[in-house]
Protein backbone atom coordinates (compact mmCIF):
# COMPACT_ATOMS: atom_id res chain seq x y z
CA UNK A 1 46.27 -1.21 42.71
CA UNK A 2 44.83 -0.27 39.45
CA UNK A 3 47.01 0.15 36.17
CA UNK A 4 46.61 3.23 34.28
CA UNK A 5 44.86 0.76 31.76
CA UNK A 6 41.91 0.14 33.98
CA UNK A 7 41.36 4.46 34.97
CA UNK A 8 41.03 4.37 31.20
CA UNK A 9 38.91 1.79 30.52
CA UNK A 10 36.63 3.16 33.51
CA UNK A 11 36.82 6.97 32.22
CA UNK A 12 35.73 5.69 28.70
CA UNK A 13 33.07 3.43 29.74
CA UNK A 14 31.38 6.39 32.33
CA UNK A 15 31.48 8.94 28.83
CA UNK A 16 30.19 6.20 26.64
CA UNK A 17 27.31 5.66 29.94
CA UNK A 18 26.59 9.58 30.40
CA UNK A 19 26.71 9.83 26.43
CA UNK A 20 23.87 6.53 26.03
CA UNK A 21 20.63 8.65 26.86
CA UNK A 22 21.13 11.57 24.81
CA UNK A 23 21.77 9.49 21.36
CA UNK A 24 18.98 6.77 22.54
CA UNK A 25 16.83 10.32 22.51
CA UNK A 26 17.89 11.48 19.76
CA UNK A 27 17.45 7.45 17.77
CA UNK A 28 13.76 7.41 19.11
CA UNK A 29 12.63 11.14 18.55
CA UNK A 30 13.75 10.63 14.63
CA UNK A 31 12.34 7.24 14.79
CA UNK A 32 8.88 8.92 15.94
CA UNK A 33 9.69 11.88 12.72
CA UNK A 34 10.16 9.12 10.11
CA UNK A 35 6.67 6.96 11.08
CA UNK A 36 4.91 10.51 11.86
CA UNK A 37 5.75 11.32 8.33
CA UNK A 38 5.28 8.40 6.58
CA UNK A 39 1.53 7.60 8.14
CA UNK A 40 0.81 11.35 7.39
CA UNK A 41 1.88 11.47 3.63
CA UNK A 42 -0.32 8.09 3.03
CA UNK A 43 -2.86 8.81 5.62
CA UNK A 44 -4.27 12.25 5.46
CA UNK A 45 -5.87 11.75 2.11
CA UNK A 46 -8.96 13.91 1.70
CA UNK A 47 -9.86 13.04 -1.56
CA UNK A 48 -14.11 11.72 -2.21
CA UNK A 49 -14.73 8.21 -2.74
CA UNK A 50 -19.01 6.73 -2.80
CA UNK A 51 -18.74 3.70 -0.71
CA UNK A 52 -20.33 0.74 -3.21
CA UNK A 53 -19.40 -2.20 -2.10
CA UNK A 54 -18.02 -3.36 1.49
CA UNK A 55 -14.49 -5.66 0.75
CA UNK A 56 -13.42 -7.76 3.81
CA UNK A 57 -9.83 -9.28 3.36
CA UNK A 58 -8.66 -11.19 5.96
CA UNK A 59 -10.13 -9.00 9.07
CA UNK A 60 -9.89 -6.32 7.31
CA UNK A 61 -12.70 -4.13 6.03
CA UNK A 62 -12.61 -1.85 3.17
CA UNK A 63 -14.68 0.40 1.03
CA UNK A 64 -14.93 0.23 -2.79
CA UNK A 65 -15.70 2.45 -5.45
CA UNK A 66 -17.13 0.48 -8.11
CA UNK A 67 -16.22 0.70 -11.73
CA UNK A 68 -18.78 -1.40 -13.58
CA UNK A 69 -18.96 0.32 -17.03
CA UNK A 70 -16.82 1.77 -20.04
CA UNK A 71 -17.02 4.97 -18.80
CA UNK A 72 -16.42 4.49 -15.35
CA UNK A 73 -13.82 1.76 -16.04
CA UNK A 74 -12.38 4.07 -18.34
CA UNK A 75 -11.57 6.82 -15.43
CA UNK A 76 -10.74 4.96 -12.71
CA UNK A 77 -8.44 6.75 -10.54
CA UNK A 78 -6.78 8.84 -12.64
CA UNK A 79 -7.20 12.32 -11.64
CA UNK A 80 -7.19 11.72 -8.05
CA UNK A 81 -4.20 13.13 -5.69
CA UNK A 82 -4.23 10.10 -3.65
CA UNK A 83 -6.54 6.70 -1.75
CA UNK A 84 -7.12 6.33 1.23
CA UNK A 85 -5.71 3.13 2.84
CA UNK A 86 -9.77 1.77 3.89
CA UNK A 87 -10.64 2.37 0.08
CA UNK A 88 -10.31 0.75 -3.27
CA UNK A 89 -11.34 0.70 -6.69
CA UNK A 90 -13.30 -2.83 -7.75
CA UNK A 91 -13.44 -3.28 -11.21
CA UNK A 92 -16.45 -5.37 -11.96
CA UNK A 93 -16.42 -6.79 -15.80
CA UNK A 94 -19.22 -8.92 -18.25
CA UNK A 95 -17.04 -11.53 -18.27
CA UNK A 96 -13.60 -12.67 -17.27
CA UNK A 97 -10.90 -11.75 -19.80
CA UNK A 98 -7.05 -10.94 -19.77
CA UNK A 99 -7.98 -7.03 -18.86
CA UNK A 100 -5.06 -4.70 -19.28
CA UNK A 101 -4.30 -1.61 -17.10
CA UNK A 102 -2.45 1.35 -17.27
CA UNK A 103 -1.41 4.41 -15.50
CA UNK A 104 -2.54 6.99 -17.81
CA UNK A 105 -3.07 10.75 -15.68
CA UNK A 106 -2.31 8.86 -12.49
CA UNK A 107 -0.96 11.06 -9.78
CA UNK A 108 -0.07 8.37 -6.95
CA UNK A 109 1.30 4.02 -7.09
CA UNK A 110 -1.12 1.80 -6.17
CA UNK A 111 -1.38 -1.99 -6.47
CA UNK A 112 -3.58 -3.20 -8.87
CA UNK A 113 -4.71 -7.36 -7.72
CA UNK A 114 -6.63 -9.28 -10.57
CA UNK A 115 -9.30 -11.80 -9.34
CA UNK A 116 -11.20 -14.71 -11.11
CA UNK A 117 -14.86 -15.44 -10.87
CA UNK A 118 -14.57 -17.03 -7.47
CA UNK A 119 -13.00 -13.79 -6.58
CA UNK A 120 -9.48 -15.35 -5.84
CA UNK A 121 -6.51 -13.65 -6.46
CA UNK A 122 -4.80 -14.70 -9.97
CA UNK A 123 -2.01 -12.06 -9.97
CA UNK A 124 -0.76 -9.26 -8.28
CA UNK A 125 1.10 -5.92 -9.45
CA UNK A 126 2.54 -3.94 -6.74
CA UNK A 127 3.54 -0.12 -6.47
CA UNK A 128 2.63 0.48 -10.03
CA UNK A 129 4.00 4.16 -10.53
CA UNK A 130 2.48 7.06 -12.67
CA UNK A 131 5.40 7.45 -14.46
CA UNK A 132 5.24 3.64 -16.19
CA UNK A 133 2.59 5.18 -18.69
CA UNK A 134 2.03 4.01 -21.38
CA UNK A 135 3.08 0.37 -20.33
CA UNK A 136 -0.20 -2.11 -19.65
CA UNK A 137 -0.18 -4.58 -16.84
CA UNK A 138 -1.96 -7.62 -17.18
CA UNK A 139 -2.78 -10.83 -15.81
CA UNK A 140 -1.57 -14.11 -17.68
CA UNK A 141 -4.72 -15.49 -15.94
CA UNK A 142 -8.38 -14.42 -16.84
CA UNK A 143 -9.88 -12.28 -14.47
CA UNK A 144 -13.45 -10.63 -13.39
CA UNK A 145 -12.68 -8.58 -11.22
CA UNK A 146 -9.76 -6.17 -10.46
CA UNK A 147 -8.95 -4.20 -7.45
CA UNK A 148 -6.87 -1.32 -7.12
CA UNK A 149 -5.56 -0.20 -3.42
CA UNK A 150 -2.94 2.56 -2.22
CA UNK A 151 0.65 1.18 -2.99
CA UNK A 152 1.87 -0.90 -0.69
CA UNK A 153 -1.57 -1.70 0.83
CA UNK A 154 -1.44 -5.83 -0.85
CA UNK A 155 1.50 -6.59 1.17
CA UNK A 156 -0.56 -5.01 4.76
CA UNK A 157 -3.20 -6.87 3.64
CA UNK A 158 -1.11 -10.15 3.45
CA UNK A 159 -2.52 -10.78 -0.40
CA UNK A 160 -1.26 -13.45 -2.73
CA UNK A 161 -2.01 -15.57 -5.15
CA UNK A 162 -4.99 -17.43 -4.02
CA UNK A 163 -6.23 -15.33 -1.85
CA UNK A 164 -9.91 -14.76 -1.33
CA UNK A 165 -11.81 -11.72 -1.33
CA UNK A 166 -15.04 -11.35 0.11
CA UNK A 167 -17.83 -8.50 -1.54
CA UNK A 168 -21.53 -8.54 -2.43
């Protein structure tokens, strides 16, 4: 015969069974919320990039706006709402240098990845917010080129030092 122990343990484990669907709903649906909002708020960017230059990292393909003078190098982003995550700013410079950046009427993070001559990455600066104007970032390395990418989009891209980058 069953103790009064064992009606209890039953009863609680069949409300703890009928209760198991409803919060494994309710886990999933916000789940689905939270990635829904996230790939919308970095995805849905509608703001004009020219396609330059063709970037392939790893397998992945990107398209880069090219800043190869003062004046363009000057602007950069700033003054766009947001970058897509298949676009990026390349940097193309005379000659490799210790070239500082800033985030001076920048609306949005982004990385910014410094690479040498061979187009290899020498260093790395990662969610670089807006509001750290008037600070520089700069590579202890020399660089030619630098590449700026939506935040978080060096990590997706598995970049690190050494890395190569292919562009013509």
């Amino acid at each position: 015969m069953p103790s009064k122990k064992d009606a209890k343990t039953k009863s609680a484990l069949k409300r703890l069974r009928s209760l198991w669907l409803p919060i494994t709903s309710a886990v999933v649906l916000l789940s689905c919320i939270i990635l829904l909002a996230a790939t919308s708020s970095t995805e849905s960017c509608e703001e004009q990039y020219s396609t330059d230059k063709r970037i392939v990292v790893g397998l992945a393909s990107l398209n880069a706006e090219v800043a190869d003078n003062d004046a363009s190098r000057q602007v950069g982003l700033s003054g766009k709402d947001c970058i897509p995550a298949n676009t990026a700013m390349l940097f193309i410079f005379d000659e490799p240098a210790k070239y500082a950046f800033w985030m001076k009427d920048m609306r949005f993070p982004i990385d910014i990845v410094w690479l040498d001559a061979a187009r290899k990455v020498v260093h790395i600066e990662q969610a670089v917010d807006p509001e750290t104007y008037p600070k520089t970032f700069t590579s202890n390395e020399p660089a030619l080129y630098v590449l700026e990418l939506r935040s978080g989009r060096a990590t997706e891209l598995g970049l690190q030092r050494g890395s190569t980058i292919v562009f013509r």
